[in-house]
Protein backbone atom coordinates (compact mmCIF):
# COMPACT_ATOMS: atom_id res chain seq x y z
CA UNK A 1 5.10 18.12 -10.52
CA UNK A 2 5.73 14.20 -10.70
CA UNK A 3 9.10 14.05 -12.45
CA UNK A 4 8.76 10.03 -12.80
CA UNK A 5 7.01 6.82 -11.57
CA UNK A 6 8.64 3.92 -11.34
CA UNK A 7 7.12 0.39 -11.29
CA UNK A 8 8.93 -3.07 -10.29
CA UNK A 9 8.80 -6.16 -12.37
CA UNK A 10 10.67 -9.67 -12.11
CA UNK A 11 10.00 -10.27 -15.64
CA UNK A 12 11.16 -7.75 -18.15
CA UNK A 13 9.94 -9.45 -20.90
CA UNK A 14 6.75 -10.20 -20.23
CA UNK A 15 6.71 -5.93 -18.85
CA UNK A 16 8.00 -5.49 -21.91
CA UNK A 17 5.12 -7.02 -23.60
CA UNK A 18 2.48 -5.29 -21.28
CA UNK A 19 3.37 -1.75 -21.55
CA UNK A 20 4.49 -1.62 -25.36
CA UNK A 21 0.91 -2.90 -26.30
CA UNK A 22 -0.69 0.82 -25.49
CA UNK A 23 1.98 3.12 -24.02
CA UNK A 24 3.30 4.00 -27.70
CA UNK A 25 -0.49 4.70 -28.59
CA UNK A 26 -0.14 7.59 -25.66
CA UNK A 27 3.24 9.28 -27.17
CA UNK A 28 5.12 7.46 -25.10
CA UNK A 29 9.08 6.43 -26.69
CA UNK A 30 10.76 3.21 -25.03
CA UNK A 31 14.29 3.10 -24.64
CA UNK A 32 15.56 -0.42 -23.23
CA UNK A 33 18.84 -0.52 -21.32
CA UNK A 34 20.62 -3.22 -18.80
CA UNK A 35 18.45 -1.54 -15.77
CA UNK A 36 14.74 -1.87 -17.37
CA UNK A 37 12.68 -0.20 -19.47
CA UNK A 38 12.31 3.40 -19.89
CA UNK A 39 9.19 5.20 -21.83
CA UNK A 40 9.05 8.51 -21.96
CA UNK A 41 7.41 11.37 -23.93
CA UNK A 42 9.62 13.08 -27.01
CA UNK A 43 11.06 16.20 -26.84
CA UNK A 44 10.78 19.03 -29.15
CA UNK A 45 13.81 20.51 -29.73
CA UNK A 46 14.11 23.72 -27.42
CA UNK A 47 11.54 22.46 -25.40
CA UNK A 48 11.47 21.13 -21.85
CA UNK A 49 10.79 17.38 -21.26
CA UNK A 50 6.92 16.29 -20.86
CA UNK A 51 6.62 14.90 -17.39
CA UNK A 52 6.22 12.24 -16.02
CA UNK A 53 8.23 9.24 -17.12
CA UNK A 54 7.58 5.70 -16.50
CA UNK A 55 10.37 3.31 -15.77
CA UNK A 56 9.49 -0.08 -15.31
CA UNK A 57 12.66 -1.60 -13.37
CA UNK A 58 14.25 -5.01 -11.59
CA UNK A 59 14.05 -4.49 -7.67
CA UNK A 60 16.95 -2.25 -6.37
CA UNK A 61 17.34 -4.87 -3.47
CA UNK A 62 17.19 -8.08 -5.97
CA UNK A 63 13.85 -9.21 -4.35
CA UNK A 64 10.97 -10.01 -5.75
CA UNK A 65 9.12 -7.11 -6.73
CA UNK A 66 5.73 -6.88 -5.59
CA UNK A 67 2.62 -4.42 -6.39
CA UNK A 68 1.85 -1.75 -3.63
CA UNK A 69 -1.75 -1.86 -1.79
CA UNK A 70 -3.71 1.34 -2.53
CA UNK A 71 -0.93 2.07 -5.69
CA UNK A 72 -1.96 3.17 -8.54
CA UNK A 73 -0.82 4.37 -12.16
CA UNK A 74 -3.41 6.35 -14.29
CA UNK A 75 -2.56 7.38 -18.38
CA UNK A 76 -4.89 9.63 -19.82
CA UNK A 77 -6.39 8.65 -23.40
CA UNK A 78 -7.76 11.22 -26.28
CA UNK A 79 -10.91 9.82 -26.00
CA UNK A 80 -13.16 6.74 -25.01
CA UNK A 81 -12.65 4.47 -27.99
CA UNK A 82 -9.05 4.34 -26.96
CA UNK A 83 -10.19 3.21 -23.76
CA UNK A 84 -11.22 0.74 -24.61
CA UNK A 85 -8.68 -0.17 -27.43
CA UNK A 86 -5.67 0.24 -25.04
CA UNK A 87 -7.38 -2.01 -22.20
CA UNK A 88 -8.20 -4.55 -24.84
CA UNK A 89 -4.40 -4.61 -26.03
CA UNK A 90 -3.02 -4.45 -22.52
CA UNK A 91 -5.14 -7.51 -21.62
CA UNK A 92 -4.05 -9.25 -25.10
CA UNK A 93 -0.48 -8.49 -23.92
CA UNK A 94 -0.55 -10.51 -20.32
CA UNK A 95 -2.33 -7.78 -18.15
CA UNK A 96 -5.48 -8.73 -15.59
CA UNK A 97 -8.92 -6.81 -16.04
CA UNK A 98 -9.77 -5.01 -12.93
CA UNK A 99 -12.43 -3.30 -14.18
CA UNK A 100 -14.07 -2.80 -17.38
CA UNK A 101 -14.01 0.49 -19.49
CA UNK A 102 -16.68 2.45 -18.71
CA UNK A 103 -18.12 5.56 -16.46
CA UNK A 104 -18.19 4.83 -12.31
CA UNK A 105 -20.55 6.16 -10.13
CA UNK A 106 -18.42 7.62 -7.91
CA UNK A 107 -16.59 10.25 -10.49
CA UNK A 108 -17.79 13.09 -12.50
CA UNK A 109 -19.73 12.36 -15.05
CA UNK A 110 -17.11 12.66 -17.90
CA UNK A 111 -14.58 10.21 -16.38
CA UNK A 112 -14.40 7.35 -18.79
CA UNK A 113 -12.00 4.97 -16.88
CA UNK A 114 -11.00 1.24 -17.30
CA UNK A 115 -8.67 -0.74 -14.85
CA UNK A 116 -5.74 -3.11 -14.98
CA UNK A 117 -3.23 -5.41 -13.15
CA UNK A 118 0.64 -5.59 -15.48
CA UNK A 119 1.75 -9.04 -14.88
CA UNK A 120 3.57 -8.22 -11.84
CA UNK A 121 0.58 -7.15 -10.45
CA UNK A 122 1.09 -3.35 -10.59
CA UNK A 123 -2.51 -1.88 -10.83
CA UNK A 124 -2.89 0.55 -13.94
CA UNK A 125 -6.03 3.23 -15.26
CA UNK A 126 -6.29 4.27 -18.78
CA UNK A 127 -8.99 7.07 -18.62
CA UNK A 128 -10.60 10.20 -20.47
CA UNK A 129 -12.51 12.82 -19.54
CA UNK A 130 -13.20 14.10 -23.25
CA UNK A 131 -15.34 16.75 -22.84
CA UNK A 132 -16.45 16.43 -27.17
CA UNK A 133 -18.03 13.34 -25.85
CA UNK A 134 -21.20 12.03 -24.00
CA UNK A 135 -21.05 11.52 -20.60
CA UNK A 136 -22.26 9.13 -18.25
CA UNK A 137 -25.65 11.38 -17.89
CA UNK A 138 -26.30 11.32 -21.54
């Protein structure tokens, strides 16, 4: 189980900016504090916490940050609309289009995926694989 992911950024702000424009739409809370920016799922009393969170953090080192090759963070959406919605919003908020919402050739054919850079370069997925919905077959 992935307890959290953690993601570098010089510029807080403009994170800030990125990640609030369609991680609330996925559940996710943000709590800001002196180290970053935390978002995390709520909690129903009695119940355990929904894994994983995302922390989006200055550099432990106080070097630039900087995205890693092959990295990746993927958020699952409730359906394909929102998709779409979220990767419009992230782009609106500062992030990069690496690939446009839609089905890829290379996954099953419910995987409804659209890709992003954050503006520290940090490469992102918002995807659904609704099953109540058509697929890239049909």
């Amino acid at each position: 189980m992935i307890a959290y992911i953690t993601v570098g950024a010089d510029n807080i702000v403009r994170a800030k900016r990125f990640y609030s424009a369609f991680l609330p739409a996925l559940g996710y809370e943000l709590e800001e504090g002196s180290a970053g920016l935390s978002y995390a799922l709520p909690i129903q009393p009695g119940q355990s916490p929904v894994l994983p969170d995302f922390y989006v953090k200055p550099t432990f080192d106080g070097r630039p940050a900087s995205a890693g090759n092959g990295s990746m963070v993927a958020f699952e959406a409730r359906n394909q609309k929102q998709v779409r919605d979220l990767h419009a919003a992230a782009l609106a908020a500062g992030g990069f289009d690496e690939g446009q919402p839609g089905f890829r050739d290379s996954y099953g054919p419910q995987f409804y995926v659209g890709y992003l850079r954050d503006p520290q370069g940090n490469k992102i997925a918002l995807f659904s694989s609704n099953p109540n919905e058509p697929g890239r077959d049909g």
